[in-house]
PDB file of N, CA and C in Angstrom:
ATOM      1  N   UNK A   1       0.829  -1.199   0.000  1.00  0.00           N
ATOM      2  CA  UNK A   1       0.000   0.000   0.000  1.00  0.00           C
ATOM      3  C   UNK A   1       0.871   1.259   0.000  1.00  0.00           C
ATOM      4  N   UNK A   2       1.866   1.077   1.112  1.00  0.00           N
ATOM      5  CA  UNK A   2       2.990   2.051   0.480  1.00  0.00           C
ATOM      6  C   UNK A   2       3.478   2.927  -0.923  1.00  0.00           C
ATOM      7  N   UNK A   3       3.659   1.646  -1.162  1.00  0.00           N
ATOM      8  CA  UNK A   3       4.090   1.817  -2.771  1.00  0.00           C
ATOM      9  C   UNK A   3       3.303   2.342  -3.601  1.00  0.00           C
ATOM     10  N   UNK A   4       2.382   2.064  -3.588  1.00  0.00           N
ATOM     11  CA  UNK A   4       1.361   2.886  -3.965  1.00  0.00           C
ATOM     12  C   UNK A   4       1.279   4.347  -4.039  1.00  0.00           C
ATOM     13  N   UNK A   5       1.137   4.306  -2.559  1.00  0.00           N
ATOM     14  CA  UNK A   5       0.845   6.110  -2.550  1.00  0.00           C
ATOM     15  C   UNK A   5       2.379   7.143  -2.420  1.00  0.00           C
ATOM     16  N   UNK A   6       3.249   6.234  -2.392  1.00  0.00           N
ATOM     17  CA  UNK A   6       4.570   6.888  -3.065  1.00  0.00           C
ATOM     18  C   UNK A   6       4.113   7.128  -4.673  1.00  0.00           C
ATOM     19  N   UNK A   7       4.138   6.173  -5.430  1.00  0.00           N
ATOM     20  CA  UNK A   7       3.908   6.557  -6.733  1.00  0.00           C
ATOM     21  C   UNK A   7       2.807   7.628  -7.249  1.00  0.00           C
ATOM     22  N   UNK A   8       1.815   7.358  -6.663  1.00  0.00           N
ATOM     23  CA  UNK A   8       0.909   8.287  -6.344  1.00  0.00           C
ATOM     24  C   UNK A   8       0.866   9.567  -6.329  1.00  0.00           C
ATOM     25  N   UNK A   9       1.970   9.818  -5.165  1.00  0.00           N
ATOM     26  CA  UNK A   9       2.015  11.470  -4.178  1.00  0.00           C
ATOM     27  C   UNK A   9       3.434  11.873  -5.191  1.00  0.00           C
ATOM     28  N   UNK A  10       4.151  11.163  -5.759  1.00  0.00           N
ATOM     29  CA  UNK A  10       5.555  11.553  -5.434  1.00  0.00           C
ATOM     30  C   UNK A  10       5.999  11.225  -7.353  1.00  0.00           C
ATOM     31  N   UNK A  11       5.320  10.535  -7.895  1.00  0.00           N
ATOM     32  CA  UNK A  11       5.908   9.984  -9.257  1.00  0.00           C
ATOM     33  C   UNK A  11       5.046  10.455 -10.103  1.00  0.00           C
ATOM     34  N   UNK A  12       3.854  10.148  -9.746  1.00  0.00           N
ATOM     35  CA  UNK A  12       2.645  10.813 -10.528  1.00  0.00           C
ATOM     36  C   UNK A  12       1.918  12.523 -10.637  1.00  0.00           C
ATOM     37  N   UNK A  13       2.885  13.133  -9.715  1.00  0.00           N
ATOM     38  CA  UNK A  13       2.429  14.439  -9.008  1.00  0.00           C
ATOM     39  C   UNK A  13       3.118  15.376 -10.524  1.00  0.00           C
ATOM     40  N   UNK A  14       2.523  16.172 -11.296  1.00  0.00           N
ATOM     41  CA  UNK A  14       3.212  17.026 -12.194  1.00  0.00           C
ATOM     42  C   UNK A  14       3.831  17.586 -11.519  1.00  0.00           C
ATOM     43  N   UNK A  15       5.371  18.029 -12.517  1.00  0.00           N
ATOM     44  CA  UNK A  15       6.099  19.404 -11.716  1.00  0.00           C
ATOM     45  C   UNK A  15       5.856  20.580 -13.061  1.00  0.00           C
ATOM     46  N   UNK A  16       5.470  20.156 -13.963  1.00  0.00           N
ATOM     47  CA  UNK A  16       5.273  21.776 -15.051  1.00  0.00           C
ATOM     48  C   UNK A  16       4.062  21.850 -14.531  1.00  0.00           C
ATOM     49  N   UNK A  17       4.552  23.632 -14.332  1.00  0.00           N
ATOM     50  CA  UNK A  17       2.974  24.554 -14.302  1.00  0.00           C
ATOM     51  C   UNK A  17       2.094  24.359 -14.739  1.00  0.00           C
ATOM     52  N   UNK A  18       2.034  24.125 -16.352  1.00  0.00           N
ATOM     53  CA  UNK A  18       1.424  24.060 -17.603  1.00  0.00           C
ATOM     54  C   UNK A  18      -0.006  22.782 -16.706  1.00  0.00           C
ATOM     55  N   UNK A  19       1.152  21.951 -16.809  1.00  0.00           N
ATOM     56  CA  UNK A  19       0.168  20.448 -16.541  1.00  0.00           C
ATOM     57  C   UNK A  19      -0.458  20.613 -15.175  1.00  0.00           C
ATOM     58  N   UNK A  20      -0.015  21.666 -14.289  1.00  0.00           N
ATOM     59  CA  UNK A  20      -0.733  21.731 -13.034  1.00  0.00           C
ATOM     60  C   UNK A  20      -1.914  22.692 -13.250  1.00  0.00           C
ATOM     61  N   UNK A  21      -1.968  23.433 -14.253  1.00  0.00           N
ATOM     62  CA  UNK A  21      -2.716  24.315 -14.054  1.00  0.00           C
ATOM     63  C   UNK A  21      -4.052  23.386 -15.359  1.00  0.00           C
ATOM     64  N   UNK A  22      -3.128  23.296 -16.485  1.00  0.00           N
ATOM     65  CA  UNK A  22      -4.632  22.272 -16.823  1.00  0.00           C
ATOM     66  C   UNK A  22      -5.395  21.283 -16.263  1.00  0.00           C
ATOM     67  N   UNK A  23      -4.711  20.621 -15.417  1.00  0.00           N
ATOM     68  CA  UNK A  23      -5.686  19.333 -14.680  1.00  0.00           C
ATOM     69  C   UNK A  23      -6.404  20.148 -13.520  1.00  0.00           C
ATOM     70  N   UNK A  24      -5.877  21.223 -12.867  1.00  0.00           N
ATOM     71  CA  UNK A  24      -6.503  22.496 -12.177  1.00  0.00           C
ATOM     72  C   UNK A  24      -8.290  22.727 -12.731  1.00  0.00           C
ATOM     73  N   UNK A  25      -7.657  23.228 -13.777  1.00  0.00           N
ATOM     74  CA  UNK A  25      -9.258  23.734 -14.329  1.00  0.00           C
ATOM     75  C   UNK A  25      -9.907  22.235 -14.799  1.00  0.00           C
ATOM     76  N   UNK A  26      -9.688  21.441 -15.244  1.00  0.00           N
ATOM     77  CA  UNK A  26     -10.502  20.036 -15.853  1.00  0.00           C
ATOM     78  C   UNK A  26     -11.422  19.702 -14.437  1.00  0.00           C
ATOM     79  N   UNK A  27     -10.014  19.939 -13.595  1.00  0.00           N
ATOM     80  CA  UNK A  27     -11.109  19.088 -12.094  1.00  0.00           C
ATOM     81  C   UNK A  27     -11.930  20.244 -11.493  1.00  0.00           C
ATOM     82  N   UNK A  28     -11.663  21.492 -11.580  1.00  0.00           N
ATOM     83  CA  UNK A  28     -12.662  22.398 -11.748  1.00  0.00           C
ATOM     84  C   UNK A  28     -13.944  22.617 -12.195  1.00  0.00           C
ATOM     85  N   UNK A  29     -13.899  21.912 -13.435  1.00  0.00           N
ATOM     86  CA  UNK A  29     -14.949  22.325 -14.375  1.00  0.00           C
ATOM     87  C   UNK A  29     -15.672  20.915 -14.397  1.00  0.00           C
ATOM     88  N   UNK A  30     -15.363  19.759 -14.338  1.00  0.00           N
ATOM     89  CA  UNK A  30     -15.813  18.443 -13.585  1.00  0.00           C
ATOM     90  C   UNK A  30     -16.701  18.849 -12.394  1.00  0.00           C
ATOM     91  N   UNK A  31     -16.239  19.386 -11.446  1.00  0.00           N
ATOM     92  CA  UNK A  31     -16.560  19.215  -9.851  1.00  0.00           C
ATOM     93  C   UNK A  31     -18.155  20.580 -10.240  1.00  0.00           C
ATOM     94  N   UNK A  32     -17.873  21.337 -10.870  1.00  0.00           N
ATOM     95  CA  UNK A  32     -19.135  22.408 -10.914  1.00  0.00           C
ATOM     96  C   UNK A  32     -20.038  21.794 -12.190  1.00  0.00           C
ATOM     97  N   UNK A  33     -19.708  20.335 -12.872  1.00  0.00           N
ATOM     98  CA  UNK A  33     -20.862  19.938 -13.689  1.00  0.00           C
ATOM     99  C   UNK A  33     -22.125  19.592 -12.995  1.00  0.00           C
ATOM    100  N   UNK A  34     -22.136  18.761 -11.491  1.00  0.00           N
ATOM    101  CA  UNK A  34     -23.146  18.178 -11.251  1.00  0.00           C
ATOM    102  C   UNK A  34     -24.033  19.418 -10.272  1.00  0.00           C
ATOM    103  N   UNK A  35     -23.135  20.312 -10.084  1.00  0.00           N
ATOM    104  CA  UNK A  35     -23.567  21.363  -9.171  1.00  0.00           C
ATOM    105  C   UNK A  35     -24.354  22.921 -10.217  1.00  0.00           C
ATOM    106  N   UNK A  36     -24.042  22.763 -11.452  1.00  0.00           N
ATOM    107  CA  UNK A  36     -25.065  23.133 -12.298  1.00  0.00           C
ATOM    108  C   UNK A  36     -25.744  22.267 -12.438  1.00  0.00           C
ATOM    109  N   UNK A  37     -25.959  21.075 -12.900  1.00  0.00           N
ATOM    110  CA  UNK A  37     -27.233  20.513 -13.307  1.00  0.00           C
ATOM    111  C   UNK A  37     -28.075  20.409 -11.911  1.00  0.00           C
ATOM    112  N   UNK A  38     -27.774  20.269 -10.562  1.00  0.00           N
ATOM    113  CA  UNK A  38     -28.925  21.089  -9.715  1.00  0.00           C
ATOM    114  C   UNK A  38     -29.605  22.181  -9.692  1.00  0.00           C
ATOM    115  N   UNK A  39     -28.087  23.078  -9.790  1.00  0.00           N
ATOM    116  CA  UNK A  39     -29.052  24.533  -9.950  1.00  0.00           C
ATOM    117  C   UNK A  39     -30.121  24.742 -10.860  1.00  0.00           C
ATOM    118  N   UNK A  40     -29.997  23.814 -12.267  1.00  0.00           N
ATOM    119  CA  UNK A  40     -30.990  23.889 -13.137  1.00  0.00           C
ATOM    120  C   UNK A  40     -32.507  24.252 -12.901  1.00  0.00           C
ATOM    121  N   UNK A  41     -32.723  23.220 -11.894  1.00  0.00           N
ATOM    122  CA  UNK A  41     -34.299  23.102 -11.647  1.00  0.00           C
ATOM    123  C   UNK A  41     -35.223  24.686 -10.302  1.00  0.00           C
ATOM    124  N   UNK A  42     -33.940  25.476 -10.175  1.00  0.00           N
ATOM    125  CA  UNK A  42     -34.764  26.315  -9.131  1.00  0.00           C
ATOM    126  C   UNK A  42     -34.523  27.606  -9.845  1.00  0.00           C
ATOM    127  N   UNK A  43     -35.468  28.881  -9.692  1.00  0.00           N
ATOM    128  CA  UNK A  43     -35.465  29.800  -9.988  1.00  0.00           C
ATOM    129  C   UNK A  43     -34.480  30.875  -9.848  1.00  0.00           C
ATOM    130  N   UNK A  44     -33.954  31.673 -10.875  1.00  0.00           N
ATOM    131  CA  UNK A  44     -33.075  32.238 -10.815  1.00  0.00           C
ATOM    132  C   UNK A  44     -32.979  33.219  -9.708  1.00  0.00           C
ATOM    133  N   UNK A  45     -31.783  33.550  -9.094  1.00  0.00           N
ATOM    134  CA  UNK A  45     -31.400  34.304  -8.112  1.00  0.00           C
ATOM    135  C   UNK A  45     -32.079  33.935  -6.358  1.00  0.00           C
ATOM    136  N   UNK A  46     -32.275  32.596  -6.346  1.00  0.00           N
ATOM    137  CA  UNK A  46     -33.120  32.319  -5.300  1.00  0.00           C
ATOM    138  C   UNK A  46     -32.344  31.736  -4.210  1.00  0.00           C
ATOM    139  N   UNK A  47     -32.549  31.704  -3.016  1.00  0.00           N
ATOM    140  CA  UNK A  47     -31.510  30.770  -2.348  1.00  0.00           C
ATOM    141  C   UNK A  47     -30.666  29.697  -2.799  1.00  0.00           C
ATOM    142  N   UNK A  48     -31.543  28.593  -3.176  1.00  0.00           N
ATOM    143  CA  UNK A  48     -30.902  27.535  -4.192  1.00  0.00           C
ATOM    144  C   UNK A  48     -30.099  27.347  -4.814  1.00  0.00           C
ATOM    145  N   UNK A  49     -30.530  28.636  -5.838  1.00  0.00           N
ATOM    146  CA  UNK A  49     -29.585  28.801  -6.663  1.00  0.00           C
ATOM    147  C   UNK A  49     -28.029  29.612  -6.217  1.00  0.00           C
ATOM    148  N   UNK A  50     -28.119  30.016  -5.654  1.00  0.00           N
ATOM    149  CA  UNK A  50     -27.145  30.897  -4.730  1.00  0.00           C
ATOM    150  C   UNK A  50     -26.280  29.911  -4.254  1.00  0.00           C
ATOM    151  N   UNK A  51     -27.121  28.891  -3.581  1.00  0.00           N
ATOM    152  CA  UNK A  51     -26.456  27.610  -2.712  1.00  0.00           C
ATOM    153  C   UNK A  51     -25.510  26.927  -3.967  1.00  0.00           C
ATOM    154  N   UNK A  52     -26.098  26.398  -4.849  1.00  0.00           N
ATOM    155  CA  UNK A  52     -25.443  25.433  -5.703  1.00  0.00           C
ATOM    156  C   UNK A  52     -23.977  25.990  -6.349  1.00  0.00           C
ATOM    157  N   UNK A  53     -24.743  27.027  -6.746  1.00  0.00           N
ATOM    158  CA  UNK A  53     -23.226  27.934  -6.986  1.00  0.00           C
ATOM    159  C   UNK A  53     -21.968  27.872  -6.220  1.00  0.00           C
ATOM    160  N   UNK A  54     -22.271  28.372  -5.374  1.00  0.00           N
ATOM    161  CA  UNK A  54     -21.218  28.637  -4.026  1.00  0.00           C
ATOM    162  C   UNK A  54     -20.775  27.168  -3.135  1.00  0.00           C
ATOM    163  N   UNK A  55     -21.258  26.133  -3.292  1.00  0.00           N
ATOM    164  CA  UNK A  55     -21.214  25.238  -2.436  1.00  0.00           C
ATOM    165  C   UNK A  55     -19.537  24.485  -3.047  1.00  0.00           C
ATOM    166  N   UNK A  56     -19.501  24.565  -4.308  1.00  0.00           N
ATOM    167  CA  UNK A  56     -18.130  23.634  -4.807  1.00  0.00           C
ATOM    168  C   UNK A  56     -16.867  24.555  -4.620  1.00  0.00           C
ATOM    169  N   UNK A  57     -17.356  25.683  -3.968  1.00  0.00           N
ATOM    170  CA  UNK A  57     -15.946  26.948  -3.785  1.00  0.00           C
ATOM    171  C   UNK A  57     -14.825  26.077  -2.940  1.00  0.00           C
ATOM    172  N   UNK A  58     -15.518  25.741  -1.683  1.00  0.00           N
ATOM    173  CA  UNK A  58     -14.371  25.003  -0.972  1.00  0.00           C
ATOM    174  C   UNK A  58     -13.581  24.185  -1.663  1.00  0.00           C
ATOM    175  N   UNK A  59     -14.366  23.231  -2.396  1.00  0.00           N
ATOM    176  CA  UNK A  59     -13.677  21.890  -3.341  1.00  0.00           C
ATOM    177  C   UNK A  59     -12.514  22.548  -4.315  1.00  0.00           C
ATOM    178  N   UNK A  60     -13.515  23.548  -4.704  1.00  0.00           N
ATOM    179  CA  UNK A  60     -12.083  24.139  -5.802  1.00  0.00           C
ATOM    180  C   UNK A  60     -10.925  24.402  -5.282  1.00  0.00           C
ATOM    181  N   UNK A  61     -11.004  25.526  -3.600  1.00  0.00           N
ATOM    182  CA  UNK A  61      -9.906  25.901  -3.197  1.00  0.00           C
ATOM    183  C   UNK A  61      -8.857  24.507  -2.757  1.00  0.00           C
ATOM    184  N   UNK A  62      -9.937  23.377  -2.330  1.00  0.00           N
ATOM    185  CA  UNK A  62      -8.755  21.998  -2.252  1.00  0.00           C
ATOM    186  C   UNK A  62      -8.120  21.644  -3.047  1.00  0.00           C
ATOM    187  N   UNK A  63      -8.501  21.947  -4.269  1.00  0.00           N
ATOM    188  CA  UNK A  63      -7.973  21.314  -5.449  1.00  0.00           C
ATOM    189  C   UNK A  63      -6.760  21.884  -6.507  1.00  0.00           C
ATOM    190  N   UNK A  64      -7.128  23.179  -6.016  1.00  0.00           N
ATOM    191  CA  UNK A  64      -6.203  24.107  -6.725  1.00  0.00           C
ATOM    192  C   UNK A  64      -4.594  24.320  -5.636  1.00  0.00           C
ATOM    193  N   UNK A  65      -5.314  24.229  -4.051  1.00  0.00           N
ATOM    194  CA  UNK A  65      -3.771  23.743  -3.466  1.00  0.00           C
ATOM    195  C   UNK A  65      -2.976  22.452  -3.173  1.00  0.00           C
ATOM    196  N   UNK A  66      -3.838  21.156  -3.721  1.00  0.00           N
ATOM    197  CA  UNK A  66      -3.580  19.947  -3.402  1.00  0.00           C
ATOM    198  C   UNK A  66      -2.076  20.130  -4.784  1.00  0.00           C
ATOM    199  N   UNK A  67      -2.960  21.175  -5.795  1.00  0.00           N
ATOM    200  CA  UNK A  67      -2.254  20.477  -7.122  1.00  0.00           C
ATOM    201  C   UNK A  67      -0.856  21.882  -6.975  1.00  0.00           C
ATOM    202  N   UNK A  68      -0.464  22.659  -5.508  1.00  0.00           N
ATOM    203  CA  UNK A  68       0.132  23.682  -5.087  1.00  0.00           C
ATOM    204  C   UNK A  68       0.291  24.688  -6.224  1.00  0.00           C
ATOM    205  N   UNK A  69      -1.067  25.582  -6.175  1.00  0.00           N
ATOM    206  CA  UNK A  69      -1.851  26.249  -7.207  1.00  0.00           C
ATOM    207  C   UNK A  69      -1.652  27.360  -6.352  1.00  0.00           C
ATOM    208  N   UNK A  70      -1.223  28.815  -6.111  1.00  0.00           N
ATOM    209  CA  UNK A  70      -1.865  30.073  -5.191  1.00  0.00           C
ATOM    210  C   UNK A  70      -2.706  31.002  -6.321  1.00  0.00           C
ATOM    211  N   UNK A  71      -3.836  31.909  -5.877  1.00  0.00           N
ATOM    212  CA  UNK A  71      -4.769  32.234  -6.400  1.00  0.00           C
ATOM    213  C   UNK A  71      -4.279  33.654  -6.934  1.00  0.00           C
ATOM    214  N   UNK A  72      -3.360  33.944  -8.669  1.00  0.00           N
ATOM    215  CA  UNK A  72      -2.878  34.757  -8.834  1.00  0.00           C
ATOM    216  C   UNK A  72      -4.032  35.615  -9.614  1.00  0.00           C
ATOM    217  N   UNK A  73      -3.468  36.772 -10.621  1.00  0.00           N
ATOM    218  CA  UNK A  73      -4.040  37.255 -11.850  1.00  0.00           C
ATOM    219  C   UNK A  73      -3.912  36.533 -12.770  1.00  0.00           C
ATOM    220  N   UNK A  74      -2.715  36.020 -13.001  1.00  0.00           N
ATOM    221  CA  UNK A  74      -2.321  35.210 -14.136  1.00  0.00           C
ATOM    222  C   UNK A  74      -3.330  33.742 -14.023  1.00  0.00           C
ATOM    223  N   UNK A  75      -3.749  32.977 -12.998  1.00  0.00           N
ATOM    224  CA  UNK A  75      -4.433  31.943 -12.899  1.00  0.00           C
ATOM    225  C   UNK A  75      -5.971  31.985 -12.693  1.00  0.00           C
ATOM    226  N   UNK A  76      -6.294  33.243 -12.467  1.00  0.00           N
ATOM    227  CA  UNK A  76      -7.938  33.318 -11.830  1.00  0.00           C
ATOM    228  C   UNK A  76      -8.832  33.537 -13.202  1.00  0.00           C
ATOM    229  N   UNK A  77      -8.432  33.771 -14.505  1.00  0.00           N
ATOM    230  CA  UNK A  77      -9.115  33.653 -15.604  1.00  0.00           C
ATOM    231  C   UNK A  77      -9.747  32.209 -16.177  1.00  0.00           C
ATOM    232  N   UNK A  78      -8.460  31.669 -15.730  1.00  0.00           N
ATOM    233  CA  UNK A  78      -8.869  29.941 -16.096  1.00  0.00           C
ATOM    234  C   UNK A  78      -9.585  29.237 -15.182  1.00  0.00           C
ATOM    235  N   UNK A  79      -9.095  29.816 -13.828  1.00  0.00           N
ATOM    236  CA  UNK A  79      -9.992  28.820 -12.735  1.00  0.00           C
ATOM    237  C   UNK A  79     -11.886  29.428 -12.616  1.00  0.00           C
ATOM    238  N   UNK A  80     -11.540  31.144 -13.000  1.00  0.00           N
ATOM    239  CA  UNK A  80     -13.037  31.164 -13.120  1.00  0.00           C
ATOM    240  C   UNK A  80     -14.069  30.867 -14.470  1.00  0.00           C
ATOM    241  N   UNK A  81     -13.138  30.685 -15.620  1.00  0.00           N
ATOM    242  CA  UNK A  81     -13.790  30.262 -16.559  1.00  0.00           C
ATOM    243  C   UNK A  81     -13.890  29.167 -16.717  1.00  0.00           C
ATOM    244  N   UNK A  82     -13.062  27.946 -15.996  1.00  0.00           N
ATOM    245  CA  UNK A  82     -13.754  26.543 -16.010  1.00  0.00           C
ATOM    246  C   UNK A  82     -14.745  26.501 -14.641  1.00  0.00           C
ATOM    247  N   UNK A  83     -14.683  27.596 -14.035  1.00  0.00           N
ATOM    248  CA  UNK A  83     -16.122  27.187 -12.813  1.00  0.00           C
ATOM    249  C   UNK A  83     -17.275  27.466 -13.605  1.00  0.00           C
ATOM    250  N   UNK A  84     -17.650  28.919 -14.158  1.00  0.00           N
ATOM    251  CA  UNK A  84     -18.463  29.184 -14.780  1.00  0.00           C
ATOM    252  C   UNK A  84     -19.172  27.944 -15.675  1.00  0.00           C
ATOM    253  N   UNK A  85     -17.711  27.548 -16.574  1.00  0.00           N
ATOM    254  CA  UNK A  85     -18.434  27.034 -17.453  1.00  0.00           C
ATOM    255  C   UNK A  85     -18.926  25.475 -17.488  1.00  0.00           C
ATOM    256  N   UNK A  86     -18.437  25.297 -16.226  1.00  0.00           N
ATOM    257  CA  UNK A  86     -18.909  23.857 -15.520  1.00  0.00           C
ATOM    258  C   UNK A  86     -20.113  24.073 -15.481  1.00  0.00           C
ATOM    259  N   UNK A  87     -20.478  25.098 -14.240  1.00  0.00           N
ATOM    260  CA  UNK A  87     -21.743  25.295 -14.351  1.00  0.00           C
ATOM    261  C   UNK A  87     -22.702  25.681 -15.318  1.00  0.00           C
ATOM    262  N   UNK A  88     -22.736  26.250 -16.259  1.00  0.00           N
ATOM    263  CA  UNK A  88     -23.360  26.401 -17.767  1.00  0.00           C
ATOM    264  C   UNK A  88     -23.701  24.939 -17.992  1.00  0.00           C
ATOM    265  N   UNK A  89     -22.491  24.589 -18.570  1.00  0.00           N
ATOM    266  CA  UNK A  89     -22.320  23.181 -18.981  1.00  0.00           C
ATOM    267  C   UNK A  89     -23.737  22.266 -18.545  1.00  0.00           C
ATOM    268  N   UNK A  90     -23.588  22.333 -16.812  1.00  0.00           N
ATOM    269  CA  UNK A  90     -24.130  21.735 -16.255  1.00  0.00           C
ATOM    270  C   UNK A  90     -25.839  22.037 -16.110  1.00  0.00           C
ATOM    271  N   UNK A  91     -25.735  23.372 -16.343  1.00  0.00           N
ATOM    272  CA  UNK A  91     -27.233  23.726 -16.536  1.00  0.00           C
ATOM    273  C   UNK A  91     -28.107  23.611 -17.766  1.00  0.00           C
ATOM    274  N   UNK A  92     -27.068  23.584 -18.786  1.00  0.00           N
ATOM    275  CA  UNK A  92     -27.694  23.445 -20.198  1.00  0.00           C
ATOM    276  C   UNK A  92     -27.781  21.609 -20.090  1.00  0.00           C
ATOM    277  N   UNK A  93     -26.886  20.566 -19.455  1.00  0.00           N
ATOM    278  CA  UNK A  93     -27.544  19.200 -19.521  1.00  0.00           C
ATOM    279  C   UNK A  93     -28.746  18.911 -19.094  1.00  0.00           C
ATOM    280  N   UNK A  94     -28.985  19.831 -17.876  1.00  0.00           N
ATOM    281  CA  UNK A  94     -30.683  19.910 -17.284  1.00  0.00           C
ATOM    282  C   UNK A  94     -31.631  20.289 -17.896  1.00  0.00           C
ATOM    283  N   UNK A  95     -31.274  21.197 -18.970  1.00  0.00           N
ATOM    284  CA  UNK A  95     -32.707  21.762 -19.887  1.00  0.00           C
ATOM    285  C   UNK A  95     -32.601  20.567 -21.142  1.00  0.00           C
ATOM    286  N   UNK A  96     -31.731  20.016 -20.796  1.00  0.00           N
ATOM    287  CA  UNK A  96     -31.995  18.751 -22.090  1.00  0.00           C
ATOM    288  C   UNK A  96     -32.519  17.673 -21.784  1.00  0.00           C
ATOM    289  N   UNK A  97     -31.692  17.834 -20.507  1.00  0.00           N
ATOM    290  CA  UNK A  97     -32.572  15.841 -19.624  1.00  0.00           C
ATOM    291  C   UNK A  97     -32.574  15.835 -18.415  1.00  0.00           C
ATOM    292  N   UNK A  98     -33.769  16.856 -17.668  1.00  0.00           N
ATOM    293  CA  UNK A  98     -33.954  17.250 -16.998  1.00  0.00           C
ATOM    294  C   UNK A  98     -34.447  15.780 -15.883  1.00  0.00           C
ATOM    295  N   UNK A  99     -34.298  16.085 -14.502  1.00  0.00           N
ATOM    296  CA  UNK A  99     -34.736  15.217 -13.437  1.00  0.00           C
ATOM    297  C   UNK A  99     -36.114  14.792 -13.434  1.00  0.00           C
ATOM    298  N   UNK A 100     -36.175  13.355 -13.612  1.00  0.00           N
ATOM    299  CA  UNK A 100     -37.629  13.111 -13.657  1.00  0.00           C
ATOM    300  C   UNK A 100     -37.729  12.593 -12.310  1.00  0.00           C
ATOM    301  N   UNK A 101     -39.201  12.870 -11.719  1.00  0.00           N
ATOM    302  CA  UNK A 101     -39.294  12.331 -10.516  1.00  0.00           C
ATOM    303  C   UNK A 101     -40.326  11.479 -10.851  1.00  0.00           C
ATOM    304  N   UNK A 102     -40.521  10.024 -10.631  1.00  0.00           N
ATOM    305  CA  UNK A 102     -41.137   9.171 -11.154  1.00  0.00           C
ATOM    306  C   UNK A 102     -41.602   8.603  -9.674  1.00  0.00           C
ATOM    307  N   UNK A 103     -43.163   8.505  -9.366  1.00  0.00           N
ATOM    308  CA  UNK A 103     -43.656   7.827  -8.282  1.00  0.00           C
ATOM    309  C   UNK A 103     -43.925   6.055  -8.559  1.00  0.00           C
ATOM    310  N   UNK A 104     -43.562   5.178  -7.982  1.00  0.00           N
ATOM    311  CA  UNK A 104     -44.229   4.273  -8.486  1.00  0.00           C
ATOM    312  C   UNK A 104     -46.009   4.258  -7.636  1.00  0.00           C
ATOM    313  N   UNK A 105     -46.610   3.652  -7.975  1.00  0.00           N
ATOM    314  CA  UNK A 105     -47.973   3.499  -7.395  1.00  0.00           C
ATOM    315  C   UNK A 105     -48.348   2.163  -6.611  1.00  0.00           C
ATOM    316  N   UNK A 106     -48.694   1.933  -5.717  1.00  0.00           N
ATOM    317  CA  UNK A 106     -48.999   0.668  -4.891  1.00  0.00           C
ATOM    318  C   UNK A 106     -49.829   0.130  -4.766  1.00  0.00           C
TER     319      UNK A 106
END
């Protein structure tokens, strides 16, 4: 199990910027897909929607220092345009195939 998470932490870890900052925004824009397709279903500007938004902030900030990311000028274009567009992303899959709530009957 060791061995593992040596290779893991230590072999597998990028050292170019480049590659830290793209897998940065991918897992960015991943982590705010499922958190738009919630927001989908509630009315704009409403608690809800407020909530869904804001709720993957923490995740991002883990993710952007796991991958030892600090929150510059040069980096906050990409990290906010793959949040955004996660969420888009994620809201336009809901107006396509939106949550069905299906009762069965007894």
């Amino acid at each position: 199990m060791t061995d593992f998470l040596n290779i893991l932490l230590f072999q597998l870890y990028p050292e170019e910027l480049w590659i830290r900052v793209l897998l940065t925004c991918l897992a960015t824009f991943v982590v705010n897909l499922p958190f738009g397709y919630m927001r989908g279903k509630f009315r704009k500007l409403s608690f809800w929607w407020f909530f869904f938004i804001h709720l993957p902030v923490p995740l991002i900030i883990l993710i952007r220092k796991f991958f030892g990311l600090s929150l510059t000028w040069e980096l906050a274009p990409f990290l906010i345009g793959s949040f955004f567009l996660g969420q888009f992303v994620g809201r336009k899959i809901y107006s396509r195939w939106p949550w069905k709530n299906t009762k069965t009957s007894s």
